[in-house]
N, C-alpha and C. Protein backbone atom coordinates (compact mmCIF):
# COMPACT_ATOMS: atom_id res chain seq x y z
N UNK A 1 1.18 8.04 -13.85
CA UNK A 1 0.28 7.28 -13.00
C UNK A 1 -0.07 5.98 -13.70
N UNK A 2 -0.07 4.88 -13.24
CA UNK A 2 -0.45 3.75 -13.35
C UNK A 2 0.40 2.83 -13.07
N UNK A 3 1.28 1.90 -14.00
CA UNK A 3 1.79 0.60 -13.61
C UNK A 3 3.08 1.25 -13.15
N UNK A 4 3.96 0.95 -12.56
CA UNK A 4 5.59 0.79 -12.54
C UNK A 4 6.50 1.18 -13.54
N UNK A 5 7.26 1.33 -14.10
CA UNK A 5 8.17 0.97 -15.03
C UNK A 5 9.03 -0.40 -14.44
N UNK A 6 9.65 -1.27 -15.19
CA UNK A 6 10.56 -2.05 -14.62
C UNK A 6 11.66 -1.65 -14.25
N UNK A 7 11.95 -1.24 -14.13
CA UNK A 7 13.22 0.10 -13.55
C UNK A 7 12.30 0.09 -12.12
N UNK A 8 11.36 0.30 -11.62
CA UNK A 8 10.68 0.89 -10.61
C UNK A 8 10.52 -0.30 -10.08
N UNK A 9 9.70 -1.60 -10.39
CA UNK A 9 9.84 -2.81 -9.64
C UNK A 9 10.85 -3.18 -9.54
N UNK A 10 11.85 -3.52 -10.32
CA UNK A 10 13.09 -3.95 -9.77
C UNK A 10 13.51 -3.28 -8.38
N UNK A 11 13.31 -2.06 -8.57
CA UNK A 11 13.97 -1.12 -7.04
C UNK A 11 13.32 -1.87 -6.00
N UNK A 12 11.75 -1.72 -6.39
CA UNK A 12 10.99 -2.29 -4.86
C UNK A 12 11.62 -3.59 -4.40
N UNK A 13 11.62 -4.47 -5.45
CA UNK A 13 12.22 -6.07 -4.86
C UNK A 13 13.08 -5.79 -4.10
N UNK A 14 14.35 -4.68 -4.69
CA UNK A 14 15.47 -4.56 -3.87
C UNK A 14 15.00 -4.45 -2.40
N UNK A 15 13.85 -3.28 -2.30
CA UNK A 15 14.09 -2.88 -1.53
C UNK A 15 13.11 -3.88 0.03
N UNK A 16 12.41 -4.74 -0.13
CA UNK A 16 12.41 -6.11 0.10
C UNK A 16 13.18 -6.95 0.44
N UNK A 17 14.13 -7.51 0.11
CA UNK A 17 15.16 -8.09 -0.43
C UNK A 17 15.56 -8.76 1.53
N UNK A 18 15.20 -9.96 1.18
CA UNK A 18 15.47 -10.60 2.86
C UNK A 18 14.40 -10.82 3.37
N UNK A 19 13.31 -9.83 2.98
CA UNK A 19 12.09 -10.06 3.80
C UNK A 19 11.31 -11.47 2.97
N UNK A 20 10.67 -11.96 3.66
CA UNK A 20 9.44 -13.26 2.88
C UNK A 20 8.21 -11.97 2.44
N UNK A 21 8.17 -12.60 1.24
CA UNK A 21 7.31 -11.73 0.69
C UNK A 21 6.08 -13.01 -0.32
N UNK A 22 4.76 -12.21 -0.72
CA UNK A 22 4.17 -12.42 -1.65
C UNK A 22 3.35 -11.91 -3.07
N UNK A 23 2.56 -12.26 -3.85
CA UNK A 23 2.32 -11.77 -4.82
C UNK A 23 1.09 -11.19 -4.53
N UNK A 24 0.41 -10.10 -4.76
CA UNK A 24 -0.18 -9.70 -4.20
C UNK A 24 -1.57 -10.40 -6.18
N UNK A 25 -2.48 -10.71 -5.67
CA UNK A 25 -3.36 -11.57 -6.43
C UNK A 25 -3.58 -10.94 -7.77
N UNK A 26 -3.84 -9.79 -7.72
CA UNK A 26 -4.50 -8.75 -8.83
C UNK A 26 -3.48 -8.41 -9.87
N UNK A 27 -2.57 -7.64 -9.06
CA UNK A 27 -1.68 -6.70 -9.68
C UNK A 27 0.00 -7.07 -9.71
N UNK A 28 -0.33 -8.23 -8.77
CA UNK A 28 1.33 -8.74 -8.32
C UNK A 28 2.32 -8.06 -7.64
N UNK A 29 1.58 -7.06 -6.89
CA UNK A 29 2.49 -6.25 -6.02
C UNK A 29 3.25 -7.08 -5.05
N UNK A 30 3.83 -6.54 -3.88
CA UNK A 30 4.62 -6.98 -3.21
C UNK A 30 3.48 -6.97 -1.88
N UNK A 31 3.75 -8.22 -1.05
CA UNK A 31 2.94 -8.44 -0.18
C UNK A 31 3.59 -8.96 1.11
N UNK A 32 3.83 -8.69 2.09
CA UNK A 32 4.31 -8.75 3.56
C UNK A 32 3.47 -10.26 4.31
N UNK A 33 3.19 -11.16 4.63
CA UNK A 33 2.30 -12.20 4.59
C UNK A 33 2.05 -12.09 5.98
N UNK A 34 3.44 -11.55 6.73
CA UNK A 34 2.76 -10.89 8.15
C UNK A 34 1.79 -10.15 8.45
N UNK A 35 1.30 -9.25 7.56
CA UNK A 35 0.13 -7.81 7.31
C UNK A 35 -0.80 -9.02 8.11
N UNK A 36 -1.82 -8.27 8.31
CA UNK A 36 -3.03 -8.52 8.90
C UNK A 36 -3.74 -8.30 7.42
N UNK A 37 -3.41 -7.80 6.65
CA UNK A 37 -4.41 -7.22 5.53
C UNK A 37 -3.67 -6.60 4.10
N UNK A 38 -4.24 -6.58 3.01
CA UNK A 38 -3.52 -5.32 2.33
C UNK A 38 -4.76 -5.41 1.38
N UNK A 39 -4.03 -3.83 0.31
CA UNK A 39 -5.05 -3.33 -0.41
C UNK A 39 -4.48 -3.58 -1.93
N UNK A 40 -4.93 -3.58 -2.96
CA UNK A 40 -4.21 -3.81 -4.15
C UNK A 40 -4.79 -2.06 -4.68
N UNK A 41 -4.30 -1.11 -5.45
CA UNK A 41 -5.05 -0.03 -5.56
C UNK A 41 -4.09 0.39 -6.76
N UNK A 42 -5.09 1.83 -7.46
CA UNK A 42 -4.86 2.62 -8.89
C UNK A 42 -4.33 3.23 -8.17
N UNK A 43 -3.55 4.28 -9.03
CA UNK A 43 -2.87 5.42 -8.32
C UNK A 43 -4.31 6.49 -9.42
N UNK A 44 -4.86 7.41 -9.02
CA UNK A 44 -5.72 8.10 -9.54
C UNK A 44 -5.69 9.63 -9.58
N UNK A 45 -4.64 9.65 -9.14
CA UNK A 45 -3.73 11.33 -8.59
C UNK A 45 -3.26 11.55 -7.75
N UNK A 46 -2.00 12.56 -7.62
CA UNK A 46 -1.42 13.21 -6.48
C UNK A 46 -1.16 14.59 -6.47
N UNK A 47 -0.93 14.85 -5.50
CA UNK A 47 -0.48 16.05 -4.57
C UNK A 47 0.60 16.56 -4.07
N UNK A 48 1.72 16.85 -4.81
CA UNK A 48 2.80 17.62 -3.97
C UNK A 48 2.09 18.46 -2.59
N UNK A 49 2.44 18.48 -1.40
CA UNK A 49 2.08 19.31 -0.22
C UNK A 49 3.19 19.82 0.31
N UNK A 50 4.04 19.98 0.00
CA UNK A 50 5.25 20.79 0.60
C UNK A 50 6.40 19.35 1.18
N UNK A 51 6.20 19.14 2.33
CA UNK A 51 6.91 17.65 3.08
C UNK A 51 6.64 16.26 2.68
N UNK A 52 5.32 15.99 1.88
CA UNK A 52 5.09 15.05 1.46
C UNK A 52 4.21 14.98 0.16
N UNK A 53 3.39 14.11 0.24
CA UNK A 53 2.70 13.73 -0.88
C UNK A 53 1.34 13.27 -0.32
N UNK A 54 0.30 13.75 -0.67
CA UNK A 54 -1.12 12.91 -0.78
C UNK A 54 -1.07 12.46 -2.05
N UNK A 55 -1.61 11.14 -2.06
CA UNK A 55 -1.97 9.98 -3.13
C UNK A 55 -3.50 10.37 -2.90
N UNK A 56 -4.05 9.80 -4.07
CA UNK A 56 -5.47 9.20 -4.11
C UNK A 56 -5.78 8.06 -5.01
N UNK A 57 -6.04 7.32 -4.66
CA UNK A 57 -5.76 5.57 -4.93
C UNK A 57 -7.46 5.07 -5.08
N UNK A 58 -7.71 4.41 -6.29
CA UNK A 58 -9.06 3.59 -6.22
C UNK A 58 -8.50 2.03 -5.90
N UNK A 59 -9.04 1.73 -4.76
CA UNK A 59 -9.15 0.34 -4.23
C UNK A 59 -9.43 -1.07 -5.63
N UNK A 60 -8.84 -1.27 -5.99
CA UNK A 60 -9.24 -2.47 -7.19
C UNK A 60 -9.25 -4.03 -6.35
N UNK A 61 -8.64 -4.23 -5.32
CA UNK A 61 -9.00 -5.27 -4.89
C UNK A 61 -8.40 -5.52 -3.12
N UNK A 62 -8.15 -6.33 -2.74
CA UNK A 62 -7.80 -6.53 -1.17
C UNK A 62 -8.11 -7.94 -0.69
N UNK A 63 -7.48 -8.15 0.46
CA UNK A 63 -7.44 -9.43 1.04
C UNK A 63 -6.97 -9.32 2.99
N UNK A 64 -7.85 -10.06 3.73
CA UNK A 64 -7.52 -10.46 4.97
C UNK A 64 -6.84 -11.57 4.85
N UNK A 65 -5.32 -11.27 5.38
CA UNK A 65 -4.35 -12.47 5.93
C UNK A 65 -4.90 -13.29 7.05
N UNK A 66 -5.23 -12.17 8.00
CA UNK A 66 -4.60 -12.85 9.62
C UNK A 66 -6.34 -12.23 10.34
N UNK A 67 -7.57 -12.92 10.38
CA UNK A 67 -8.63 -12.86 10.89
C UNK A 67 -8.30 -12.16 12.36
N UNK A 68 -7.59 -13.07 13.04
CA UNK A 68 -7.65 -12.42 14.29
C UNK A 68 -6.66 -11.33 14.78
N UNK A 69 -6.22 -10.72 14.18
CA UNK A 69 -5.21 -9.59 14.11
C UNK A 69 -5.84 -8.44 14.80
N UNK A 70 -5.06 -7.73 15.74
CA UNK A 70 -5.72 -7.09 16.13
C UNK A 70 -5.11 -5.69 15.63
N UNK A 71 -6.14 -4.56 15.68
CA UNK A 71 -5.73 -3.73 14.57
C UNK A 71 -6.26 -1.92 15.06
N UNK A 72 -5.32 -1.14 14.66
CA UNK A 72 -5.13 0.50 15.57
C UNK A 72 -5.92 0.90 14.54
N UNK A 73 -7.22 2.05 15.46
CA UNK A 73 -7.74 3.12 14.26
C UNK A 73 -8.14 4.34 15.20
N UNK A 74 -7.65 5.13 14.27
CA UNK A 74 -7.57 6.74 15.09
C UNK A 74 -8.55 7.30 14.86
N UNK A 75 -9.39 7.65 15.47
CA UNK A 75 -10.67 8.19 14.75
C UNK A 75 -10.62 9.61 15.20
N UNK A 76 -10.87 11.00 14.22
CA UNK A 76 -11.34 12.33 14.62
C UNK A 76 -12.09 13.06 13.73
N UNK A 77 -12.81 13.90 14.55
CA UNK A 77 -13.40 14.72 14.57
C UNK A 77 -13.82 15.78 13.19
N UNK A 78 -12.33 16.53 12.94
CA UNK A 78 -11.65 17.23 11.79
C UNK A 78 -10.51 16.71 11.77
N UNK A 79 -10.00 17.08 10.24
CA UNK A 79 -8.74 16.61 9.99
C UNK A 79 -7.79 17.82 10.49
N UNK A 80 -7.89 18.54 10.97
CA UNK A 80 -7.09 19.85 11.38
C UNK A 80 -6.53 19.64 12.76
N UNK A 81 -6.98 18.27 13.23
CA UNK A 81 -6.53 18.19 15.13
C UNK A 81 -6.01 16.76 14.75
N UNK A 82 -4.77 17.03 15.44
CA UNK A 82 -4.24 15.59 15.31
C UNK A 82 -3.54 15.29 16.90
């Protein structure tokens, strides 16, 4: 948990690679300039779950691109009904 290896950023660029991208301010991640938004974040633990993975990430920084973006949020109840 924590930074990349360079072995590991290199992949991401690849995997980028065509798209316009930016530096993301904090951490220098990779940044989409289309986003409406992004988050810069720790990795602070995970979770094998069988099909995937839960992360848990502390927020270290963030930025609004695109003010008027309009933007999807699912809101429920319990997490058991989807």
């Amino acid at each position: 948990m924590g930074v990349d290896s360079a072995d590991e950023q290199a992949g991401n660029m690849r995997r980028f690679s065509g798209f316009e991208t930016l530096k993301a301010e904090k951490t220098g991640g990779i940044v989409l300039p289309q986003a409406a938004s992004y988050l810069e974040c720790t990795v602070a633990g995970k979770m094998e779950t069988g099909d995937h993975w839960i992360v848990y990430a502390t927020v270290d920084s963030g930025k609004v691109l695109d003010d008027n973006a309009i933007t999807a949020v699912q809101h429920r109840k319990v997490g058991t009904s989807y």
